[in-house]
Structures are given as C-alpha cells and as structure tokens.
C-alpha atoms as a PDB file:
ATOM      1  CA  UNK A   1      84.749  58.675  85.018  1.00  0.00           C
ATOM      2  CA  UNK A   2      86.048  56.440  82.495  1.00  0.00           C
ATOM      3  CA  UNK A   3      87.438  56.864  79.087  1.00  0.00           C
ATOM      4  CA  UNK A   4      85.163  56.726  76.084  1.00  0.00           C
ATOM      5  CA  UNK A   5      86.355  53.404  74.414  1.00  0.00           C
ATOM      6  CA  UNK A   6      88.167  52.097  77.481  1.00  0.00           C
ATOM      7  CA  UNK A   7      86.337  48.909  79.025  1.00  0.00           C
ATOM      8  CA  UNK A   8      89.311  48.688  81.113  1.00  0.00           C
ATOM      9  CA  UNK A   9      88.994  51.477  83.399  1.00  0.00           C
ATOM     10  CA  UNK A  10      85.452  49.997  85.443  1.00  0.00           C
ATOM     11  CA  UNK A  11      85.989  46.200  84.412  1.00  0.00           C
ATOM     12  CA  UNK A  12      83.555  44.934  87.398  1.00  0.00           C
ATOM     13  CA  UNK A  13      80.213  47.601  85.842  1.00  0.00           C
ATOM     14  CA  UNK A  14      81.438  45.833  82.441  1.00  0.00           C
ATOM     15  CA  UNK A  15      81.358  42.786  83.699  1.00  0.00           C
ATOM     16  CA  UNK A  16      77.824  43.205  84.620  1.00  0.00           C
ATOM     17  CA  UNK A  17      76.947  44.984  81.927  1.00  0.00           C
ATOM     18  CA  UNK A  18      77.955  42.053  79.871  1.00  0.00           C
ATOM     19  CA  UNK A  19      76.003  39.710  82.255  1.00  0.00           C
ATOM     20  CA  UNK A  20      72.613  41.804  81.908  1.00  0.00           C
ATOM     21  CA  UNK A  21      72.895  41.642  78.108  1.00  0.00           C
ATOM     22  CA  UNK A  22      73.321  38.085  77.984  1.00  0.00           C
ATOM     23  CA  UNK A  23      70.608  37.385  80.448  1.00  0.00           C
ATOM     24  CA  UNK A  24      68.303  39.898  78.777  1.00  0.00           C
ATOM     25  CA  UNK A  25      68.412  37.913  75.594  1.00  0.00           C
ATOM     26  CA  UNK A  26      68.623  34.084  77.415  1.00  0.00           C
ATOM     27  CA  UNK A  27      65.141  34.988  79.974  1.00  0.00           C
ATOM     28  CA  UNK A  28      63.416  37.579  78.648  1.00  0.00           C
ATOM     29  CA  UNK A  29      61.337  37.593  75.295  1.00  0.00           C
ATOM     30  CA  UNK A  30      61.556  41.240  74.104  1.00  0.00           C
ATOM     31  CA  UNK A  31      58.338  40.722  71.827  1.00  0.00           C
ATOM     32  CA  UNK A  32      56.225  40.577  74.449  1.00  0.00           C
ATOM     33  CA  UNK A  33      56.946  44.280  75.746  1.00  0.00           C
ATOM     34  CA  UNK A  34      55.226  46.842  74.404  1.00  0.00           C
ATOM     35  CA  UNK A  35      57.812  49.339  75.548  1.00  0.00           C
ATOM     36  CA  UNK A  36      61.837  49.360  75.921  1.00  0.00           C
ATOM     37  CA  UNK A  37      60.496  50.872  79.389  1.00  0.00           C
ATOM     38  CA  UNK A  38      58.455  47.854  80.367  1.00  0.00           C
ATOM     39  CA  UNK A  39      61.010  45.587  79.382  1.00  0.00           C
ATOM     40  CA  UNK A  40      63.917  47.093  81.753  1.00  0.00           C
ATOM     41  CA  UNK A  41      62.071  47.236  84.364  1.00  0.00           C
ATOM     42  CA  UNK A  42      61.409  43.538  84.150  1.00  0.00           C
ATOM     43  CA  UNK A  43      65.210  43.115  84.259  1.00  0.00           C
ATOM     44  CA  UNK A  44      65.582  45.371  86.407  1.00  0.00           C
ATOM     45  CA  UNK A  45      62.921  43.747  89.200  1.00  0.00           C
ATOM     46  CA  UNK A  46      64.421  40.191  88.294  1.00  0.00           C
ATOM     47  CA  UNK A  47      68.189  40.787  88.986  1.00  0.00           C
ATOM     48  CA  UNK A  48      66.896  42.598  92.008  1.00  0.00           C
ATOM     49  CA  UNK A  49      64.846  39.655  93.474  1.00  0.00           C
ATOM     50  CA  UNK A  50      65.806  36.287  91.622  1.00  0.00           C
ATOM     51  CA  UNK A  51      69.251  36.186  91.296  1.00  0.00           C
ATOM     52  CA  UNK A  52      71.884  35.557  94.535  1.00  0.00           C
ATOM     53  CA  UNK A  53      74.549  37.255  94.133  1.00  0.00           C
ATOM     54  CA  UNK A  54      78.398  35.441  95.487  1.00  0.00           C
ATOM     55  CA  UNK A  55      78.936  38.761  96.600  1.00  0.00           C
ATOM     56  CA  UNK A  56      75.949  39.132  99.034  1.00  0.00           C
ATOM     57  CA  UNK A  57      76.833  35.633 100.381  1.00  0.00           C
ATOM     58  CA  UNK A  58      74.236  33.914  98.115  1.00  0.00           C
ATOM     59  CA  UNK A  59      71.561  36.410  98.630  1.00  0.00           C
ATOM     60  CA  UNK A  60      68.941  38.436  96.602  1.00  0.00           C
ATOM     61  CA  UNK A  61      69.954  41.743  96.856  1.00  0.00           C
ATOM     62  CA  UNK A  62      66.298  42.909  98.108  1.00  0.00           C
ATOM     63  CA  UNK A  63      66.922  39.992 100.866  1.00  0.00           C
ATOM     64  CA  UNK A  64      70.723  41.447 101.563  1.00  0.00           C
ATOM     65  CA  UNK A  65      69.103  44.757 101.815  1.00  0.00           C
ATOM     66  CA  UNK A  66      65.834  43.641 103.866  1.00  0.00           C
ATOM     67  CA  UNK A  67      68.867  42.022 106.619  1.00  0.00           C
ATOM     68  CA  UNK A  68      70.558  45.099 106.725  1.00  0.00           C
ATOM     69  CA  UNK A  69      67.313  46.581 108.299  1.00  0.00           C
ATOM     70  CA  UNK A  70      66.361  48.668 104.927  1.00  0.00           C
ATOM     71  CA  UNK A  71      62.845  48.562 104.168  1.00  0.00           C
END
C-alpha cells in the first residue's frame, strides 16, 4: 500500500492514472453519457482494445492476452 499523499511510492499506476485522465478528457465527450458508469466503461473497453501498449511489444492488451492463449 502506498502512503496517502505520496505519488511517489507506485509512480508507474500514477503514471497511468495521469494518462487515463488526460485521454478521458482529449477522446471522450462526457456529455454524451448518461452515467459516470457508462462513461468508464467506455474507457475502460478503449484502453483495453485500441491502444498498443510499448510494453506488450506494440500490442492491444486483449490481442497480448488472446496470444497468450487466454480467451
């Protein structure tokens, strides 16, 4: 666990955070969701399918996952 106040202690969740937040506002128009609900899942379902990831060698990570024989 990480200290309250302390962005610090996990900087690579942080990082992301900081990512989502600014990609949340950039792609997504939050007046078209009629719930906060709605509207993370659509994040959610777009990191998870549209956006390669350096770390997965350029991959989705549903298509990292699908070539590690995960369904």
């Amino acid at each position: 666990m990480s200290r309250a106040g302390t962005p610090t202690d996990n900087p690579v969740i942080e990082s992301k955070n900081g990512w989502l937040k600014k990609e949340m506002y950039i792609d997504f128009d939050i007046n078209n969701y009629s719930t906060v609900q709605e509207f993370i899942d659509d994040v959610v379902y777009d990191n998870n399918n549209y956006r390669p990831s350096y770390a997965l060698n350029y991959k989705t990570p549903i298509e990292y996952r699908t070539q590690l024989g995960f369904n």
